[in-house]
N, C-alpha and C. Protein backbone atom coordinates (compact mmCIF):
# COMPACT_ATOMS: atom_id res chain seq x y z
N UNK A 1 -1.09 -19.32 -4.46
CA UNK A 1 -1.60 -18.22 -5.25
C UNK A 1 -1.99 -17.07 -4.33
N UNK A 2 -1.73 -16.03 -4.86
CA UNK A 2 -2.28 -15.06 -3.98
C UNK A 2 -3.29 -14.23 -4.79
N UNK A 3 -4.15 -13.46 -3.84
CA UNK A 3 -5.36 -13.08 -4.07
C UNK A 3 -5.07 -11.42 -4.21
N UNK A 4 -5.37 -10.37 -5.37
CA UNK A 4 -5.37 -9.06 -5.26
C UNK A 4 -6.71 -8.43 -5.89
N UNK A 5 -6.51 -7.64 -4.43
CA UNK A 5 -7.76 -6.82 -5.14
C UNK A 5 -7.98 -5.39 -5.01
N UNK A 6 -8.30 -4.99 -6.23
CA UNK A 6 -7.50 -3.41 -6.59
C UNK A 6 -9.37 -2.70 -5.87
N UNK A 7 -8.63 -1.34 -5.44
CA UNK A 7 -10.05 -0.47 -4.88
C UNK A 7 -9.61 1.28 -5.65
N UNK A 8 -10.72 2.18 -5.08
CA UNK A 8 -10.62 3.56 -5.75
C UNK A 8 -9.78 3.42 -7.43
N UNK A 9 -9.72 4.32 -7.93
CA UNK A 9 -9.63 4.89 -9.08
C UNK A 9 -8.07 3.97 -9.37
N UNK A 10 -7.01 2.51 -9.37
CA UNK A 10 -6.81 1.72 -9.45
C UNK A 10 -8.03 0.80 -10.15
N UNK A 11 -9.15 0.54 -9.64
CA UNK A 11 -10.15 -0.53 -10.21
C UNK A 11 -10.94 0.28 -11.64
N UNK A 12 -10.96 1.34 -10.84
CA UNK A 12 -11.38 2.23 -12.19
C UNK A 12 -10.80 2.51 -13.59
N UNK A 13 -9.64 2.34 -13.16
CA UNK A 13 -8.46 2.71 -14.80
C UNK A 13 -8.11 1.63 -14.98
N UNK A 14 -7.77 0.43 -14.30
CA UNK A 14 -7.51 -0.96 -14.80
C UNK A 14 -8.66 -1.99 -15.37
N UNK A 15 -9.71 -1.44 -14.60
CA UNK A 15 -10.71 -2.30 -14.94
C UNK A 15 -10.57 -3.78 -14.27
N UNK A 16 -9.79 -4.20 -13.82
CA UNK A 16 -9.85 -5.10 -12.58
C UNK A 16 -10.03 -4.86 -11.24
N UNK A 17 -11.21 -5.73 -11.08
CA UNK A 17 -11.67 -5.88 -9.57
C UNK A 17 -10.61 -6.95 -9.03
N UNK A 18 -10.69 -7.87 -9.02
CA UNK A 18 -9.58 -9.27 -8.43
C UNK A 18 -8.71 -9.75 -9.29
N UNK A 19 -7.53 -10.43 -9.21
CA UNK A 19 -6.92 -11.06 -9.82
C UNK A 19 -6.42 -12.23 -8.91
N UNK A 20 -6.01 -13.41 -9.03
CA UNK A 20 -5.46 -14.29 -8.85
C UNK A 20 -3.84 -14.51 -9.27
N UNK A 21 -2.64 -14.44 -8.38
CA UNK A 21 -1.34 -14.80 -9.19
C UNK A 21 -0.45 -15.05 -8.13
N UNK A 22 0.73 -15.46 -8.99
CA UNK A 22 1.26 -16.00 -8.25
C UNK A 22 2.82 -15.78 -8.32
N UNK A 23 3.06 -14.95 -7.28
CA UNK A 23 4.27 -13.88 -6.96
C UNK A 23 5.00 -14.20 -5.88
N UNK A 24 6.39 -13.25 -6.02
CA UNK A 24 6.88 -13.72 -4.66
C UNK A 24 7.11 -12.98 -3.62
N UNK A 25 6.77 -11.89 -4.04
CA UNK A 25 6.81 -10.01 -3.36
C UNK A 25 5.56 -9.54 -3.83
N UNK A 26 5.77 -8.11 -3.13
CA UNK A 26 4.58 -7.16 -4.11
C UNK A 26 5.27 -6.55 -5.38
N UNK A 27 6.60 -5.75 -5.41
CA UNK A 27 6.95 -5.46 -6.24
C UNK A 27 6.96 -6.49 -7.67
N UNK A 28 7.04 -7.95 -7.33
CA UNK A 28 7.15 -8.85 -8.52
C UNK A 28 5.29 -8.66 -8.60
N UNK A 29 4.58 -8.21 -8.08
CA UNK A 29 2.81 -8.37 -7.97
C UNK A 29 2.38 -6.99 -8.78
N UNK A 30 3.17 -5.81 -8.29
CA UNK A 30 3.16 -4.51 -9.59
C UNK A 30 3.57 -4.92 -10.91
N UNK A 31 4.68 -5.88 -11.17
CA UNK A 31 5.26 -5.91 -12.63
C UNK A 31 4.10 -7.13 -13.38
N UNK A 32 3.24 -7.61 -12.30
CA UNK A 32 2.18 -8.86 -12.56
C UNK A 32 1.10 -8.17 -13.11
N UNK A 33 0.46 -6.80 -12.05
CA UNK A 33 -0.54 -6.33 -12.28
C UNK A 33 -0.29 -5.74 -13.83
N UNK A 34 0.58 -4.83 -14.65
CA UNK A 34 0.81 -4.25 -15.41
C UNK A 34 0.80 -5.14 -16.31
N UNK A 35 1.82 -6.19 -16.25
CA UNK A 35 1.10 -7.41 -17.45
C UNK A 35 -0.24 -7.71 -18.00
N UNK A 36 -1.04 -7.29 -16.97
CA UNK A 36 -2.47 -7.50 -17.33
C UNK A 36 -3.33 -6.35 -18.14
N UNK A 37 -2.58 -5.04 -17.97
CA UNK A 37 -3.24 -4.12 -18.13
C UNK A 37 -2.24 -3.25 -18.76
N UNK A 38 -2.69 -2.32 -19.67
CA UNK A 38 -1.76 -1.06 -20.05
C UNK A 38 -2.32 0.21 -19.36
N UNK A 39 -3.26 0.26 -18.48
CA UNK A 39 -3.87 1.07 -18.06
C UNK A 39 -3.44 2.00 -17.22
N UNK A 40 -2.86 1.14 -16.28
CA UNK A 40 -1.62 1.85 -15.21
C UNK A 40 -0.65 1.27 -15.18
N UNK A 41 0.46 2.01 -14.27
CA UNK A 41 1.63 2.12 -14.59
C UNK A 41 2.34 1.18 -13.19
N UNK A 42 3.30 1.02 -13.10
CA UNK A 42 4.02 0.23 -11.86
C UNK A 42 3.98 1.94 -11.11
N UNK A 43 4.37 3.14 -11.72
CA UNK A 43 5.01 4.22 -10.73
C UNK A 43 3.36 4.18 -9.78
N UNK A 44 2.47 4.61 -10.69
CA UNK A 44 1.14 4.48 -9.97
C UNK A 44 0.78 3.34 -9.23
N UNK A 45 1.20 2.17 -9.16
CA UNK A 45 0.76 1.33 -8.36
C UNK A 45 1.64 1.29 -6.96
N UNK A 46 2.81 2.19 -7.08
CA UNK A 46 3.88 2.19 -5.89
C UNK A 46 3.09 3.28 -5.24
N UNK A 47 2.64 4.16 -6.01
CA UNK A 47 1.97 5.24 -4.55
C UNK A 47 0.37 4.80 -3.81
N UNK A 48 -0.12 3.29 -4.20
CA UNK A 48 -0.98 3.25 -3.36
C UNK A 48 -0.66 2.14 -1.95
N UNK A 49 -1.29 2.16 -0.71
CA UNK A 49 -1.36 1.78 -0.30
C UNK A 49 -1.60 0.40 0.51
N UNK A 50 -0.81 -0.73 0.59
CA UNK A 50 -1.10 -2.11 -0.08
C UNK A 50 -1.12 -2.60 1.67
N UNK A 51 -2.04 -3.82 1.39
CA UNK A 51 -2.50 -3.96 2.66
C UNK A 51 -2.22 -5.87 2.76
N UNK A 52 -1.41 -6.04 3.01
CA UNK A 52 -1.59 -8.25 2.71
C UNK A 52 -2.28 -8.49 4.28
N UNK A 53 -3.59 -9.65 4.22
CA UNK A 53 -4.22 -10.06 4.83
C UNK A 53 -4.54 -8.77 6.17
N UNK A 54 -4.69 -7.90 5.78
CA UNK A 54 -5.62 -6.79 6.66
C UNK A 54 -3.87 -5.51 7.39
N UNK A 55 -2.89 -6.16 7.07
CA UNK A 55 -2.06 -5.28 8.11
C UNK A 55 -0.90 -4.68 6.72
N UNK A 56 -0.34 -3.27 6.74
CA UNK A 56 -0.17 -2.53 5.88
C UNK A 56 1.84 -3.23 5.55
N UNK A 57 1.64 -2.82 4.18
CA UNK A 57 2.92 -4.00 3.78
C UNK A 57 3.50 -2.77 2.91
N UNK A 58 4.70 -3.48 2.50
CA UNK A 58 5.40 -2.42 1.19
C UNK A 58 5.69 -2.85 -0.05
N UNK A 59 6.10 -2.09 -0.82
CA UNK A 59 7.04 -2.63 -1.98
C UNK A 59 7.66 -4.12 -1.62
N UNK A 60 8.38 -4.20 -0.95
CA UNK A 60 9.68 -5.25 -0.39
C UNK A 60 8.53 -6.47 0.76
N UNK A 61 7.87 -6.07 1.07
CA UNK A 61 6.77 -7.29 1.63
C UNK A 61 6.74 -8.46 0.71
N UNK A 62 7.24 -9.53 1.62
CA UNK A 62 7.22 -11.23 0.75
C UNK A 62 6.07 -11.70 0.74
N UNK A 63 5.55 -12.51 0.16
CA UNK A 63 4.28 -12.74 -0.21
C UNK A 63 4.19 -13.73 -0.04
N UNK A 64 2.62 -14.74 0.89
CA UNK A 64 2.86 -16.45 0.79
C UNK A 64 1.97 -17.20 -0.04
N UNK A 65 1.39 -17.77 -0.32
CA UNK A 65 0.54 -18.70 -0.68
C UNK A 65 -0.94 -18.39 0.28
N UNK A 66 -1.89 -18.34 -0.52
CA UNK A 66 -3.25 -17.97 0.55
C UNK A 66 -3.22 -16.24 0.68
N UNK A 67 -2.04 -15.71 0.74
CA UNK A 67 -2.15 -13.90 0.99
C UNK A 67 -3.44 -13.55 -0.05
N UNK A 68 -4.13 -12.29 0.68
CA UNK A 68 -4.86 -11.47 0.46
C UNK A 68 -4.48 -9.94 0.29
N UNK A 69 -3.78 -9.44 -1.31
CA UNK A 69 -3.08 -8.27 -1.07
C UNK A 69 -4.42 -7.18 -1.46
N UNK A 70 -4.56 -6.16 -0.88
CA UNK A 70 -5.55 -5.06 -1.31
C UNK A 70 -4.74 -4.06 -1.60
N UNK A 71 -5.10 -3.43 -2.57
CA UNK A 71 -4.53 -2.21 -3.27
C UNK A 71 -5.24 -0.78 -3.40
N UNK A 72 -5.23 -0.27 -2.45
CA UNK A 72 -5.99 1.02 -2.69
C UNK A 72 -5.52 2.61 -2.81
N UNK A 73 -5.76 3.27 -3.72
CA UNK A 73 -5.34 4.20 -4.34
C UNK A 73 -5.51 5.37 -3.41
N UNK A 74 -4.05 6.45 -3.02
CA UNK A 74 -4.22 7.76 -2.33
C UNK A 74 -5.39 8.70 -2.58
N UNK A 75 -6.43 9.21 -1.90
CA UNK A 75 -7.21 9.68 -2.05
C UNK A 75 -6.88 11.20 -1.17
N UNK A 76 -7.60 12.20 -2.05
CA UNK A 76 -7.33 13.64 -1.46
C UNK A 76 -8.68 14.43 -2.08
N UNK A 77 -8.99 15.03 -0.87
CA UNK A 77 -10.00 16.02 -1.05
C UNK A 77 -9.80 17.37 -0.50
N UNK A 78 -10.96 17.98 -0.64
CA UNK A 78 -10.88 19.12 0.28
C UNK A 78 -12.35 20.20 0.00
């Protein structure tokens, strides 16, 4: 199983903090997250920044058993 956990305005519009599932990529982990939620979208979950067990991954990143994916949303100020 792998472990996700959504941060910035992702946790805010989904309303999930963690989820638990069990995927075999990230992209199969976007079409997971959206199952759960109508809140956001897969396009929005491709522009944030995904991190498995601390080092920065992609779309196409395979996923193992025990992974820790973090999801955190582009942030811009000024």
């Amino acid at each position: 199983m792998i472990t996700v956990k959504l941060f910035g305005i992702m946790r805010i519009e989904s309303g999930i903090k963690e989820l638990t599932l069990d995927v075999p990529n990230v992209k199969e982990l976007y079409k997971a997250i959206c199952a759960q939620t109508d809140r956001i979208t897969e396009k929005e979950l491709t522009g944030c920044m995904v991190l498995i067990n601390g080092v920065q991954g992609n779309k196409r990143s395979k996923l193992q058993d025990g992974d820790v994916v973090t999801l955190m949303s582009p942030v811009a100020g000024g």
